[in-house]
Every structure is written in C-alpha cells, then in structure tokens.
Protein backbone atom coordinates (compact mmCIF):
# COMPACT_ATOMS: atom_id res chain seq x y z
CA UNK A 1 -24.61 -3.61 5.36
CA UNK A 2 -25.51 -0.35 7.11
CA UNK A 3 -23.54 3.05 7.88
CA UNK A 4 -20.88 3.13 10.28
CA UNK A 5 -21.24 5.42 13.08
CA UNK A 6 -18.50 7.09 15.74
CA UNK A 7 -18.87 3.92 17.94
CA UNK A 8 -17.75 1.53 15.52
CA UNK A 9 -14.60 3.50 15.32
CA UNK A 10 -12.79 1.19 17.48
CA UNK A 11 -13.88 -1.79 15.92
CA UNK A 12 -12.96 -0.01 12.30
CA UNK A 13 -9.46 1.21 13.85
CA UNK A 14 -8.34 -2.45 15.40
CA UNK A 15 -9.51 -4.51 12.31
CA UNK A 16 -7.87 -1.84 9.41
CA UNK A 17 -4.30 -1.77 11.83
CA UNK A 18 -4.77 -5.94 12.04
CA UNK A 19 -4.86 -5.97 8.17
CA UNK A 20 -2.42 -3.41 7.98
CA UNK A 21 0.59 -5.05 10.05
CA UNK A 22 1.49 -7.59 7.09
CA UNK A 23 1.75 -4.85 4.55
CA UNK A 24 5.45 -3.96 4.24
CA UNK A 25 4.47 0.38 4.51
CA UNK A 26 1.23 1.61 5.10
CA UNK A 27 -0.18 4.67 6.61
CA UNK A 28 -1.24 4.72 10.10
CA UNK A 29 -4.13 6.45 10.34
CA UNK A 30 -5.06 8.39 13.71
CA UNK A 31 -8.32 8.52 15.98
CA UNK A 32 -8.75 12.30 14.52
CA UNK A 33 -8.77 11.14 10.62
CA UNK A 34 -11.15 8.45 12.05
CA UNK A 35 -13.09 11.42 13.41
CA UNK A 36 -13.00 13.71 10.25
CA UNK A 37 -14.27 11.14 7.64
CA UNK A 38 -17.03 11.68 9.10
CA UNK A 39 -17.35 15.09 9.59
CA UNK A 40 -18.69 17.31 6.76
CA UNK A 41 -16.72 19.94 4.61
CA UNK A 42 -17.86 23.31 3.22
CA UNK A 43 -18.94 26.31 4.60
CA UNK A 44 -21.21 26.61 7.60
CA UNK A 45 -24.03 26.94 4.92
CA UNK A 46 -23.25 24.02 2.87
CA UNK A 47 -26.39 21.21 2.60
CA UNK A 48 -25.55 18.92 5.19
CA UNK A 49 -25.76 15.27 3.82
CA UNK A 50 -23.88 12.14 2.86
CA UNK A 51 -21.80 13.71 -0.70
CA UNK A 52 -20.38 15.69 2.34
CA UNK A 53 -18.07 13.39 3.77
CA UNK A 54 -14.69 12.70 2.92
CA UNK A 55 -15.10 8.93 2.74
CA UNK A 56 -18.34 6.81 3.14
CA UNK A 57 -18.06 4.29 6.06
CA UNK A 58 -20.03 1.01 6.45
CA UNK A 59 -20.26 -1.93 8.25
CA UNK A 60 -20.48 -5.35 6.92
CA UNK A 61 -23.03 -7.46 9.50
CA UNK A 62 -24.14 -10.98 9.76
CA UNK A 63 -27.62 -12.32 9.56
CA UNK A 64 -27.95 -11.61 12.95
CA UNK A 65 -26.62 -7.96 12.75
CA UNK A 66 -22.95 -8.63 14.55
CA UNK A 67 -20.34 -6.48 12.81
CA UNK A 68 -17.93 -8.85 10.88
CA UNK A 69 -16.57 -6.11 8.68
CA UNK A 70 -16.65 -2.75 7.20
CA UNK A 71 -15.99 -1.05 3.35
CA UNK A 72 -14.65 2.46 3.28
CA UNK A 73 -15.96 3.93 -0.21
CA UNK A 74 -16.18 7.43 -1.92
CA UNK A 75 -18.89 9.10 -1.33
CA UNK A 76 -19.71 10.50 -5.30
CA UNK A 77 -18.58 9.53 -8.57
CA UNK A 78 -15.35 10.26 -10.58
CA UNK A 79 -16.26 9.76 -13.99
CA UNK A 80 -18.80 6.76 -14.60
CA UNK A 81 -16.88 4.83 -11.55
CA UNK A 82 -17.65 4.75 -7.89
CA UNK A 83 -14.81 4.02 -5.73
CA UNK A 84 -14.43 1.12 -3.11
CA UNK A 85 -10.76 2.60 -1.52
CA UNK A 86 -10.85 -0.73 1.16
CA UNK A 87 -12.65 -3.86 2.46
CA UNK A 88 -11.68 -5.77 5.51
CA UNK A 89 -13.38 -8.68 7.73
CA UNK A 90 -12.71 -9.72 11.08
CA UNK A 91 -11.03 -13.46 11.41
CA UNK A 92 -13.34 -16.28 10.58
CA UNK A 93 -14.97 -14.86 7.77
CA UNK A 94 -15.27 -15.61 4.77
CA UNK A 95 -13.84 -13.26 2.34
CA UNK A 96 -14.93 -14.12 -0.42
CA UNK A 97 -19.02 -14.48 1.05
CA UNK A 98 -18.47 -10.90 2.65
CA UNK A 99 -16.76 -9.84 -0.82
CA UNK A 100 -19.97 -10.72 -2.90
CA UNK A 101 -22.43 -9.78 -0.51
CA UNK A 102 -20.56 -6.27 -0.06
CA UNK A 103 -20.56 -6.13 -4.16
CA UNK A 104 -23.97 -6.36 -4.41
CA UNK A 105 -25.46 -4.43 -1.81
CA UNK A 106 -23.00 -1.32 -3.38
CA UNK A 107 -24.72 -1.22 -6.73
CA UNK A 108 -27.42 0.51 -4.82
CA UNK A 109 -24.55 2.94 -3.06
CA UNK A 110 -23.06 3.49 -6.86
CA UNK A 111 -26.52 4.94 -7.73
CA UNK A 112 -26.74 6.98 -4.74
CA UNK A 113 -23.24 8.07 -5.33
CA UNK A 114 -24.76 9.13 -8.85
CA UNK A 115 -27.79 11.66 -7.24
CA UNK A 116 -25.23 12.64 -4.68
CA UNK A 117 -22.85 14.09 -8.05
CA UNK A 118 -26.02 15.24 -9.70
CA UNK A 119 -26.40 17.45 -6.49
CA UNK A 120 -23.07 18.76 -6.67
CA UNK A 121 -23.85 19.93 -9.91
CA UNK A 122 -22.89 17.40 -12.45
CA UNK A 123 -25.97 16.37 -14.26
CA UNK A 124 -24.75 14.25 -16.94
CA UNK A 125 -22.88 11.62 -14.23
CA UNK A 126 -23.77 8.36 -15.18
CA UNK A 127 -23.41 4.98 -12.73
CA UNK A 128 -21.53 2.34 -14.58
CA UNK A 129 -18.62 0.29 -13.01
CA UNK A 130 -17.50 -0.23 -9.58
CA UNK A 131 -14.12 0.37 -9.05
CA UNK A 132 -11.80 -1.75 -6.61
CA UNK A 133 -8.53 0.52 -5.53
CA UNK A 134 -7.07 -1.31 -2.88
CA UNK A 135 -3.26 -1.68 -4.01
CA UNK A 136 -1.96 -4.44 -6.35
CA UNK A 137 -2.56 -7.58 -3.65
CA UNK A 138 -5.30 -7.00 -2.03
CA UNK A 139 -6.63 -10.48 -1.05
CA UNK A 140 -10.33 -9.75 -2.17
CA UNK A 141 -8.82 -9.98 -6.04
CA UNK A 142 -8.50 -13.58 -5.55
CA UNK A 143 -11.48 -14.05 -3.85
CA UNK A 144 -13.56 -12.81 -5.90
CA UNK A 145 -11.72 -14.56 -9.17
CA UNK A 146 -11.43 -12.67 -12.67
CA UNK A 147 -15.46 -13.90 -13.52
CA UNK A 148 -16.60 -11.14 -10.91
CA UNK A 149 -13.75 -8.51 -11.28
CA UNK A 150 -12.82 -9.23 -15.27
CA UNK A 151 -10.56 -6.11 -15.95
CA UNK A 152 -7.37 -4.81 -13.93
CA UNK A 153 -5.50 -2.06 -14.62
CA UNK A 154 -2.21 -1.61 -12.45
CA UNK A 155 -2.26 0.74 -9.86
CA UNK A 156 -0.47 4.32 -9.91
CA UNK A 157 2.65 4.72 -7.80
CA UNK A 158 3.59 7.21 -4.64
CA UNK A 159 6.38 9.76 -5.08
CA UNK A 160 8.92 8.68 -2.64
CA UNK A 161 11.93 9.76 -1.18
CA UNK A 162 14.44 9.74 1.87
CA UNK A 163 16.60 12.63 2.55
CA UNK A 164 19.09 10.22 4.70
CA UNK A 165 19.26 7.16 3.07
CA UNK A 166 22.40 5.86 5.17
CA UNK A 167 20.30 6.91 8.34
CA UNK A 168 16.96 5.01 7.87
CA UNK A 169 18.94 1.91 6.81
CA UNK A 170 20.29 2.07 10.09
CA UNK A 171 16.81 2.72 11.76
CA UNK A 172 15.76 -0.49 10.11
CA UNK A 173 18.78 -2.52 10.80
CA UNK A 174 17.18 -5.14 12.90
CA UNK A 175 14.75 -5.97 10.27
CA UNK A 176 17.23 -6.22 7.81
CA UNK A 177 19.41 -8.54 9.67
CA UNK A 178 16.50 -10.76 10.53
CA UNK A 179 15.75 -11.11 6.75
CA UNK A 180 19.51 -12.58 6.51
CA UNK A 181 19.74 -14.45 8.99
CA UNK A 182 16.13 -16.55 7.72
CA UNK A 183 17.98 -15.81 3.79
CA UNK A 184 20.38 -18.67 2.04
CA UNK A 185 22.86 -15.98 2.68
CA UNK A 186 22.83 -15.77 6.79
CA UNK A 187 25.79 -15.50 8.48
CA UNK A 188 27.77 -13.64 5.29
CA UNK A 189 30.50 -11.81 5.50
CA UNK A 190 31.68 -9.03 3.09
CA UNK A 191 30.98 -5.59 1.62
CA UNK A 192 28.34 -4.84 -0.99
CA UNK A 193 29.53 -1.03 -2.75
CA UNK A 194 26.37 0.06 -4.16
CA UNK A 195 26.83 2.36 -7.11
CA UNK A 196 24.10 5.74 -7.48
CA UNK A 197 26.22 6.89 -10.18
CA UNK A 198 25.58 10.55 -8.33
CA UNK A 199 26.26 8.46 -5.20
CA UNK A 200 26.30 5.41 -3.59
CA UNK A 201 26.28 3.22 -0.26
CA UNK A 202 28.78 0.89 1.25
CA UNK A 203 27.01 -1.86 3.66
CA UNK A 204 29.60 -3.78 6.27
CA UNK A 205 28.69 -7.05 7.09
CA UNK A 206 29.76 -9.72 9.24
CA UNK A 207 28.62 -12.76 10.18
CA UNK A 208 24.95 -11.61 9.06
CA UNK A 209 25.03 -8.19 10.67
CA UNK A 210 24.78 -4.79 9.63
CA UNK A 211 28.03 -3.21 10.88
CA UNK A 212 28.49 -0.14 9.48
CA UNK A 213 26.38 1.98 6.46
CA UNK A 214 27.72 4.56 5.00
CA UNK A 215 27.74 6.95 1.97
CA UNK A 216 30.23 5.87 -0.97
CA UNK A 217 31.43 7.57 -4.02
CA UNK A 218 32.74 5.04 -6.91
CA UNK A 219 36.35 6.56 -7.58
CA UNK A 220 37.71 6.79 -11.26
CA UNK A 221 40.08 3.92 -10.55
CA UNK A 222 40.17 1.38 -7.46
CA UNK A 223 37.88 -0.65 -5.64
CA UNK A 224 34.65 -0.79 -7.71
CA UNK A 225 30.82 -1.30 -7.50
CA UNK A 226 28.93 -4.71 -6.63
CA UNK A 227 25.49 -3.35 -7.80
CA UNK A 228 24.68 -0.08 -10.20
CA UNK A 229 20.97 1.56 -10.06
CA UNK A 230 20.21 4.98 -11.47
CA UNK A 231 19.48 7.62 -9.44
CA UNK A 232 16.57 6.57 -6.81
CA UNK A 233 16.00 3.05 -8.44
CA UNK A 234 17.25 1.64 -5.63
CA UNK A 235 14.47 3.08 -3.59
CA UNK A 236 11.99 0.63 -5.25
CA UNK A 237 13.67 -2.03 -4.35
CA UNK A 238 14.22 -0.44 -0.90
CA UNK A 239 10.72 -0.30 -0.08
CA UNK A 240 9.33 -3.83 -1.87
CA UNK A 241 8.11 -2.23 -4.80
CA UNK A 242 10.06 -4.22 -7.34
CA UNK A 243 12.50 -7.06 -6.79
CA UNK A 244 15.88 -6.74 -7.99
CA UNK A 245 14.78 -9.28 -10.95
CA UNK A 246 12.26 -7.10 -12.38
CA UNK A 247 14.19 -3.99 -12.00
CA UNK A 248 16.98 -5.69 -13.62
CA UNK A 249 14.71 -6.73 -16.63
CA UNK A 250 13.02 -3.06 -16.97
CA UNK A 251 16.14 -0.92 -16.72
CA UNK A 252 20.02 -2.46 -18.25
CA UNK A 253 21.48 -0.09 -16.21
CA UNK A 254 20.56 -2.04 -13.18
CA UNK A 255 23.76 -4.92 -12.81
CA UNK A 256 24.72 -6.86 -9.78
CA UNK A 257 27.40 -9.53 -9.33
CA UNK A 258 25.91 -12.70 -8.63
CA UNK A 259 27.21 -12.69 -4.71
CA UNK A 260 25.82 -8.96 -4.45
CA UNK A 261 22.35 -9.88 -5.91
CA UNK A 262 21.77 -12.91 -3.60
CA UNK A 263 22.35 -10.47 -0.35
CA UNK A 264 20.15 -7.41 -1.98
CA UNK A 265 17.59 -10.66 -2.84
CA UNK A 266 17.56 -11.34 0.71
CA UNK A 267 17.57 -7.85 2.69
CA UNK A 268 14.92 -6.48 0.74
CA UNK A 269 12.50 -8.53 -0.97
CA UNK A 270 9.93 -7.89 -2.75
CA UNK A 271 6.52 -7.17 -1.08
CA UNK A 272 3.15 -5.67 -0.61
CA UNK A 273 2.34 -2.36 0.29
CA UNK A 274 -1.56 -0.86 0.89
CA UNK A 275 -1.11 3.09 1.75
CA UNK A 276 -4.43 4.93 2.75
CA UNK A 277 -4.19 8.35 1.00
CA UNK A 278 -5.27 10.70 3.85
CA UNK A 279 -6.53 13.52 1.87
C-alpha cells in the first residue's frame, strides 16, 4: 500500500464510479473534489503535512507494484477510532486478500493518525479500533466474516427530501416501468391512491406503464386510499431504504391492500445505497 498521488486520479475516479453504478443513489463525485482531498486546509501559515488533508488516499498494489485498488481513510482520529470511509479493487481481485492485507497495513496508518491528532492538539488521543463506515452492504463485511470485523453498529441515516414528489416520479418513470415489467405484476392495470394523510399521490397504470402521476387528496367520503404512510415515510421506501415489509412492521400506520402492496413491492424495492459525504 502506498499514497495516492494526482495521477492515480483517473484510475481512483473510474474504479469508485464502477463500484458506484450498482448502488441504487450515490454521490457523484467530480474531478475538483478529486483535486481538493488532496489539497491542504488552513491558513497560508498552517504546517503543511498529511493531518492536513481532507481525506487520506492510498493505493492498494500487487507484489509487483500494479495498482489493483485504493482505500480512502481519515486522516486523524475521532475519539479512539480511525476511520476507513471506502475500499474498492479493480475486477479480478480478490476482496477479501486485498481486504486483509489493507487491514493490516492500516494499523500502522491508525497510529500515525494518532501523532497526527496529538499535533492538532489533542494529547490524550489514544489508537484503538479501526472503524469500517462504508454503508450497511458494503461487500468487504462479508469478506472479511464477523471473526475479523466482530461488532456492527447500524449506520446513521441522510436527511432527505423532494420538493416535487409527483415530478421526480416522472423523471424516473422508465426505471420504474422496467421494474414492472421484470415484477409478478407486469403488464397491470389499475390505480394505486396513495394516502400522505397531509397529502397523497395517485399513479395511472396501464398495461405496466406509468400513465399519469399526480397529487391526490383523500376526500372525507368517496373513493379511498390503497396504501397509508405518514408524512415522508414513503420516501424510504422511495429511495430503497426500507421495503414496504419492514416499514409496515416498524410503523401500524403504514397499511396497503394486498393488490397495492404487490405493485409498491415491485416499483420500488428495497436496495443499497453508499453516499460519499463531500464535506
């Protein structure tokens, strides 16, 4: 392993957006954030020095020093626990080889983290536990097996929200339909009234296509709801967060008729999601 440098940008770029492209959102991070993990923050005066970075980039090599794949870490400590934010390989590597090798070689980056927060002032800073945060799925968990990575604690959640919901279910229509047509329930035909109780949606649908979306208010009497979330539920099971089972099973004011759960099953699944936090 061995610090990255500004030419192995492209091979850091192509291999994270590879990874990236199965993950159901993720952040897409441009050339210039590239650029700017590696540049150094403070004033003009400030020690120049690795616990200046943003991030800490390196590259995982082979025996014969050919790039195979690279860990983005922090740079100091937060608490006892230095920080490995992402690890990816390039195709016909091992994972779970890279994975241990990787593991190793960063107990001597968790004590350099340590002097690097002992020069920033924080004398007492202690090296004790490396800490994976790469989302809930990342495939290294499994690699490595609960022997090497014993503890898990679930990871926090982003604050999300869409200020036209009716619009960016449009925007996404062709995935959606794609997801029925390969469903149990392709080619159906109906309406499915979702109820916001401050709100709502009503999605058209014929022969497995998205013909209209629109907003819907569930009147006092008359037609009524096929599916009930509280407000902004229904944007974790929007964005793959939580299927429509588990939010059923946390929350009993989550209900769907059996014909209106097997369509929201099959537009939008459950699935994973790795965002880089570009701070």
């Amino acid at each position: 392993m061995r610090d990255a440098t500004l030419d192995d940008l492209p091979f850091m770029r192509d291999l994270y957006d590879r990874h990236r492209t199965a993950d159901a959102v993720s952040a897409e991070i441009p050339e210039a954030y590239w650029r700017y993990a590696f540049a150094s923050f403070g004033t003009p005066s400030a020690p120049q020095g690795e616990f200046n970075r943003q991030w800490r980039l390196r590259i995982i090599t082979d025996r014969a020093g050919t790039a195979c794949g690279y860990v983005r870490t922090g740079v100091m400590l937060w608490g006892d626990s230095f920080y490995v934010w992402d690890l990816a390989t390039s195709e016909g590597t091992p994972l779970r080889d890279a994975g241990l090798a990787t593991l190793r070689a960063l107990q001597i980056a968790g004590a350099e983290a340590e002097a690097a927060t002992h020069t920033m002032g924080q004398a007492d800073a202690r090296f004790k536990q490396i800490m994976l945060c790469m989302g809930r799925e990342h495939p290294l968990y499994a690699a490595l097996g609960e022997r090497v990575a014993p503890l898990a604690a679930p990871p926090y959640a982003w604050y999300v929200r869409v200020p036209d919901l009716p619009q960016f279910l449009q925007l996404i229509t062709p995935v959606l339909e794609r997801r029925l047509a390969a469903s149990p329930m392709a080619a159906y035909n109906g309406e499915v009234r979702l109820d916001f109780y401050r709100g709502g949606l009503r999605l058209t649908i014929e022969r497995g296509r998205l013909t209209a979306i629109a907003p819907w208010q569930r009147p006092i009497w008359g037609e009524r709801q096929h599916a009930s979330f509280p407000p902004l539920v229904f944007l974790q099971l929007l964005f793959g967060r939580r299927s429509l089972a588990e939010l059923r099973e946390a929350s009993p004011d989550v209900r769907a008729l059996p014909e209106a759960a097997a369509v929201l099953e099959a537009l939008f699944p459950k699935r994973i999601s790795r965002i880089a936090a570009l701070d």
